[in-house]
Protein backbone atom coordinates (compact mmCIF):
# COMPACT_ATOMS: atom_id res chain seq x y z
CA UNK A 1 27.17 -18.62 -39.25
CA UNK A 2 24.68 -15.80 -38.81
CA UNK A 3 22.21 -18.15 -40.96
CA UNK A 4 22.48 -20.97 -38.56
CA UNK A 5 21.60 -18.87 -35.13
CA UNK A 6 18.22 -17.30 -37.12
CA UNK A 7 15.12 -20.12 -36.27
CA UNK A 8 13.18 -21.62 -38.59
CA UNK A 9 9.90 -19.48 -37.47
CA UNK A 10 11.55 -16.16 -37.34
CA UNK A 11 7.52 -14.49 -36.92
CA UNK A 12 7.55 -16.62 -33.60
CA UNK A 13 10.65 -15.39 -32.65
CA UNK A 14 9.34 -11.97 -32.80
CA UNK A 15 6.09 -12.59 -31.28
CA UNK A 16 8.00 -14.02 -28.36
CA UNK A 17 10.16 -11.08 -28.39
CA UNK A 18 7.12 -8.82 -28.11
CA UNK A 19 5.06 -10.86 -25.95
CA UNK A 20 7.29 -11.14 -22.93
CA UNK A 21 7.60 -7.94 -20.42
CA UNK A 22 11.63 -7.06 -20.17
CA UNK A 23 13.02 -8.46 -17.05
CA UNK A 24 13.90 -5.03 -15.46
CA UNK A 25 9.85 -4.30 -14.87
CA UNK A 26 9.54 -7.76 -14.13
CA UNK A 27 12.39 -7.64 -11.15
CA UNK A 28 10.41 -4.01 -10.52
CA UNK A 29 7.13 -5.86 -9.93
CA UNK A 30 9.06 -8.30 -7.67
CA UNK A 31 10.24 -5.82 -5.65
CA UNK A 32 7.89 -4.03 -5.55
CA UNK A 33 5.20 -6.99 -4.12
CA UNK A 34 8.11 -7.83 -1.43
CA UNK A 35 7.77 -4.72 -0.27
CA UNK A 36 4.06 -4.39 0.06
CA UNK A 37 4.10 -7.34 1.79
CA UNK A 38 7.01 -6.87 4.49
CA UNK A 39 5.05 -3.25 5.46
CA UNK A 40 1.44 -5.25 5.19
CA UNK A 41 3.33 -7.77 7.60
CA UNK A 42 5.03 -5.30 10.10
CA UNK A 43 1.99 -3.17 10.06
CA UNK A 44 -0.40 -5.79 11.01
CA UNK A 45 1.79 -7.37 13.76
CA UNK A 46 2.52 -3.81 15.05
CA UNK A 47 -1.07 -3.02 15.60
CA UNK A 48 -2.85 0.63 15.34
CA UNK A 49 -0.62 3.40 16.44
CA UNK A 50 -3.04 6.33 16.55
CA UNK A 51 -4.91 7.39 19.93
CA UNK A 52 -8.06 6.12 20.62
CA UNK A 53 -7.77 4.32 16.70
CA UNK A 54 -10.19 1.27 16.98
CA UNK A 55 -11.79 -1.41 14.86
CA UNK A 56 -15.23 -0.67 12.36
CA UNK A 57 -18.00 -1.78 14.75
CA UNK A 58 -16.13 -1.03 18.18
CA UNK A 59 -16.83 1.35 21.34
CA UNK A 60 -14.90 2.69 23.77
CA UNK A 61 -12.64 0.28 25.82
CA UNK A 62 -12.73 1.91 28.77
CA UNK A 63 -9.98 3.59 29.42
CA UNK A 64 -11.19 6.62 30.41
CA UNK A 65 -11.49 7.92 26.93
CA UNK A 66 -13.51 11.33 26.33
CA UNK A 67 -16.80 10.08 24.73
CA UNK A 68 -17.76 11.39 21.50
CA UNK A 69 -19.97 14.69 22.22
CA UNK A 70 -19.22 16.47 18.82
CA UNK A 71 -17.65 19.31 21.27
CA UNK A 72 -13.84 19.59 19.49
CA UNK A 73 -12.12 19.32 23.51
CA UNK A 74 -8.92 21.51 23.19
CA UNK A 75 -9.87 24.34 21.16
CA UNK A 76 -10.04 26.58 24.15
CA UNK A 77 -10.62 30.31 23.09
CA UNK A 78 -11.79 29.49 19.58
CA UNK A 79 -14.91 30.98 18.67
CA UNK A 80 -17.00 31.41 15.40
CA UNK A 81 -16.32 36.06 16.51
CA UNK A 82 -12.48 35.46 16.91
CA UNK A 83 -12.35 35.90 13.00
């Protein structure tokens, strides 16, 4: 009985056995692509959530955001002697 369940080929039985990823990492990969794509998807339809977070390429929208000066606004009583 054990004779009749071997194939004929048994090298292509083995190169099969080798050449095919075990379904575990395959179900991983699944997963893990589903995933990627649900947060790609809820992240694009949310939009940017950061302040003042714009586009490449884009100014100021004008809502009476602070321009950019290169003076760091809020850091009140922070100077270069306070070391």
């Amino acid at each position: 009985m054990d004779e009749s369940r071997q194939s004929s080929t048994p090298g292509a039985a083995a190169f099969l056995r080798t050449a095919v990823p075990p379904p575990a990492l395959c179900g991983f990969l699944l997963l893990l692509a589903l995933i990627f794509t649900g947060a790609y998807a809820a992240g694009a339809s949310v939009g940017p959530v950061a302040p003042a977070m714009h586009g490449p390429g884009t100014s100021g929208s004008g809502t009476g955001e602070a321009e950019n000066t290169g003076d760091m606004g809020g850091m009140d009583g922070m100077h270069e002697g306070d070391r």
